[in-house]
C-alpha atoms as a PDB file:
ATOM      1  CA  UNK A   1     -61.988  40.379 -61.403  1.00  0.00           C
ATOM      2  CA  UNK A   2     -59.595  40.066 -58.470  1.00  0.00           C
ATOM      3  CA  UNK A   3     -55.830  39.086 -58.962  1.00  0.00           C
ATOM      4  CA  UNK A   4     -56.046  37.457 -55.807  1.00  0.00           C
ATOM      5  CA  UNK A   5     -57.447  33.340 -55.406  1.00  0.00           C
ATOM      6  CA  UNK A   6     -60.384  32.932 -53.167  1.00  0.00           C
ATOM      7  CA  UNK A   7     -62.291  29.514 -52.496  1.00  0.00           C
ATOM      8  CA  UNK A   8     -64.859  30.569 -54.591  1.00  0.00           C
ATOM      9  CA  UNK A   9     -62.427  31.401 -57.495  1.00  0.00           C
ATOM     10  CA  UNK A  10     -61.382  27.937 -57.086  1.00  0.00           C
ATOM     11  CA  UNK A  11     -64.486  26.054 -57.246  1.00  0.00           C
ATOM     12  CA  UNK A  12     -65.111  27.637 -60.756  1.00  0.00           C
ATOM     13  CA  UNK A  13     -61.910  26.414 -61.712  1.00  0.00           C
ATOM     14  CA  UNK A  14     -62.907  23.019 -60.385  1.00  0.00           C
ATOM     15  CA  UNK A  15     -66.257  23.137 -62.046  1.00  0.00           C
ATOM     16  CA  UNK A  16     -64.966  23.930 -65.345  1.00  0.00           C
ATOM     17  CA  UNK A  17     -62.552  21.177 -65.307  1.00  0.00           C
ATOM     18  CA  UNK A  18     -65.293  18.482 -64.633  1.00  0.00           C
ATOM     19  CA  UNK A  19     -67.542  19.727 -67.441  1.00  0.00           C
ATOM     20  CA  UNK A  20     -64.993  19.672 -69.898  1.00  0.00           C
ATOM     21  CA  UNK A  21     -64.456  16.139 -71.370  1.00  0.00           C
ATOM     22  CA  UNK A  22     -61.793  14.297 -69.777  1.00  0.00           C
ATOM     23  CA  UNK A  23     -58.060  13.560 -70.665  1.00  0.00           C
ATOM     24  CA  UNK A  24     -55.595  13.573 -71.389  1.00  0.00           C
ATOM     25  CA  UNK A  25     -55.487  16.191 -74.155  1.00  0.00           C
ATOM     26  CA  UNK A  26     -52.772  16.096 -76.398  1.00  0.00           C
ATOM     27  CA  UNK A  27     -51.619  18.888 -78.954  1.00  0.00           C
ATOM     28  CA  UNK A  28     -50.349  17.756 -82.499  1.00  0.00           C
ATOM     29  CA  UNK A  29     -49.069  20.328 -84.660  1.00  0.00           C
ATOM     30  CA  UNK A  30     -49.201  20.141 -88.417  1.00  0.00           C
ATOM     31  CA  UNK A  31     -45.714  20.156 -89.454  1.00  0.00           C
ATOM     32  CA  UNK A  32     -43.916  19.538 -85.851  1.00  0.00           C
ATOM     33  CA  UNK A  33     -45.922  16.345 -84.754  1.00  0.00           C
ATOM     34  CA  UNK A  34     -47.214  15.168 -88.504  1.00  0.00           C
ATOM     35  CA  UNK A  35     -46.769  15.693 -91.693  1.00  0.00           C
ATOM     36  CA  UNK A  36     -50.534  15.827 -93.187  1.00  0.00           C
ATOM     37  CA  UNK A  37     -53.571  17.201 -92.539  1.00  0.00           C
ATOM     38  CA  UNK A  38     -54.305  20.105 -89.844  1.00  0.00           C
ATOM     39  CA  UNK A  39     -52.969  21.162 -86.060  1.00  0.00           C
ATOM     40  CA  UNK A  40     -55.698  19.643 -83.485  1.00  0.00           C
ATOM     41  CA  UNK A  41     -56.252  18.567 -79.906  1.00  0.00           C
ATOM     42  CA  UNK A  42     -56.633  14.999 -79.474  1.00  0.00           C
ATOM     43  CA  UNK A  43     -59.113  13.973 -76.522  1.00  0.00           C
ATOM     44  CA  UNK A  44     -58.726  11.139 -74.731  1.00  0.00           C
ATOM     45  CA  UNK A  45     -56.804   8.128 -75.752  1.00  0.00           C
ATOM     46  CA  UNK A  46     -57.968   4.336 -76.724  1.00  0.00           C
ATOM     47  CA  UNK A  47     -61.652   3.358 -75.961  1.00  0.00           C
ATOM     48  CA  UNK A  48     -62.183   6.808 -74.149  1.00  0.00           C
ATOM     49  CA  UNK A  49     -61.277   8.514 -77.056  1.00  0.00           C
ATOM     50  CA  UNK A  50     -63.448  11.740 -78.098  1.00  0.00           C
ATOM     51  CA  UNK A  51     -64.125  14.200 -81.810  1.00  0.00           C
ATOM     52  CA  UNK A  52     -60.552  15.791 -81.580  1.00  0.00           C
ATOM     53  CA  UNK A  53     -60.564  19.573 -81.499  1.00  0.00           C
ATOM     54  CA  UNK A  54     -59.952  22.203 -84.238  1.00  0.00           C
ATOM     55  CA  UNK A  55     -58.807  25.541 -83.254  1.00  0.00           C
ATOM     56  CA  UNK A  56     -58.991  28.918 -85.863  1.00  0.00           C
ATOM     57  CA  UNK A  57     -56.321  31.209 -85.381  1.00  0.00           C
ATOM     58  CA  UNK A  58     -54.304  29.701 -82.560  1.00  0.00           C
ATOM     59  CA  UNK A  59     -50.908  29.596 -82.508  1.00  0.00           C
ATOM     60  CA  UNK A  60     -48.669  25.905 -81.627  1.00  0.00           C
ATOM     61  CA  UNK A  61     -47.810  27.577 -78.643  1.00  0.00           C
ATOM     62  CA  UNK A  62     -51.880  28.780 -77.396  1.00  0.00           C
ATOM     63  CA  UNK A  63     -52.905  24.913 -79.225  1.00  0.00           C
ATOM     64  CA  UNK A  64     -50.147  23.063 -76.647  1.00  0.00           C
ATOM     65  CA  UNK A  65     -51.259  25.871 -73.492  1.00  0.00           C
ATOM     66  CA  UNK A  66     -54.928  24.667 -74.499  1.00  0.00           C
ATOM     67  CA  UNK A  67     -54.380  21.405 -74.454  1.00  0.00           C
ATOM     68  CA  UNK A  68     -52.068  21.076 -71.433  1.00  0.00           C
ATOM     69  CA  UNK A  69     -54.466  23.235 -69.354  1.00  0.00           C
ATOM     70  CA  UNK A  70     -56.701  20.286 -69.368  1.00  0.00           C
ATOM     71  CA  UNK A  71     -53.894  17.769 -67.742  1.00  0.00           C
ATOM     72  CA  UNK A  72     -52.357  21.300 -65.697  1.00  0.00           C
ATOM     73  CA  UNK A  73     -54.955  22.903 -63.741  1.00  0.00           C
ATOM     74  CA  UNK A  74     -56.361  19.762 -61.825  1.00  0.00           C
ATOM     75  CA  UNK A  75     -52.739  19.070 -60.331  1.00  0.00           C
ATOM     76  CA  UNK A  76     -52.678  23.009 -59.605  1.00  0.00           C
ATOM     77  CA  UNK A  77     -56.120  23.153 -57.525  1.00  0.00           C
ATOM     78  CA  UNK A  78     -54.641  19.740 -56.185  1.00  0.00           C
ATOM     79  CA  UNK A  79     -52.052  20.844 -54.937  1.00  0.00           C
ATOM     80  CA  UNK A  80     -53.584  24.396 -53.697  1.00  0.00           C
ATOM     81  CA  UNK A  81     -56.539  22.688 -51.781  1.00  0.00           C
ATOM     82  CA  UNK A  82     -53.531  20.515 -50.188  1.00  0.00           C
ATOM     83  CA  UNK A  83     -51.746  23.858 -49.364  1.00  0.00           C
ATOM     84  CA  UNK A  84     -54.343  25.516 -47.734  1.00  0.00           C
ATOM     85  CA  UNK A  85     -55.290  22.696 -45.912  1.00  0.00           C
ATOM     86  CA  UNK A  86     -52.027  22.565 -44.558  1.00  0.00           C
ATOM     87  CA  UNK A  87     -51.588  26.230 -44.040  1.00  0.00           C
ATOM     88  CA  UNK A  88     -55.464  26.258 -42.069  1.00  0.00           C
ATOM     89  CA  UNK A  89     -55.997  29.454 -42.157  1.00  0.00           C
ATOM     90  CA  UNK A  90     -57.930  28.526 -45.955  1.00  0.00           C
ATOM     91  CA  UNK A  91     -61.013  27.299 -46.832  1.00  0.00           C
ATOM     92  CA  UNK A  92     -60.995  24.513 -49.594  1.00  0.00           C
ATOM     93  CA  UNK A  93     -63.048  25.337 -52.381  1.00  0.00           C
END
């Protein structure tokens, strides 16, 4: 794999994002954030809310990477689509 972002290397970031269930994702930590039960990601919030998620073996810190990613990387190809578009010499994903 190439170190270096292409369009196409975007897209698959794109398409990732919109098959994974939406947001936001937030990481509770056994211990830091509550006091009982286990560490999870919480999906969604409210009526949109989704089965949280149970991770084996991560640490806090991969659990809150994880579930930040899923809030991160849309305003990162955001703001890279908006970057090349501005630059013109890219093509947007």
């Amino acid at each position: 794999m190439t170190d270096v972002l292409d369009a196409r290397m975007l897209q698959a970031m794109k398409e990732r994002c919109a098959r994974a269930r939406s947001g936001p994702w937030r990481s509770l930590v056994e211990g830091r954030d509550h006091t009982s039960g286990s560490s999870f990601i919480m999906v969604g919030e409210g009526d949109g809310r989704s089965t949280d998620i149970e991770l084996s073996g991560a640490t806090p810190d991969d659990q809150d990477f994880i579930a930040h990613a899923r809030q991160d990387l849309p305003i990162l190809i955001d703001a890279i689509e908006r970057l090349w578009a501005e630059l013109g010499g890219r093509e947007q994903g």
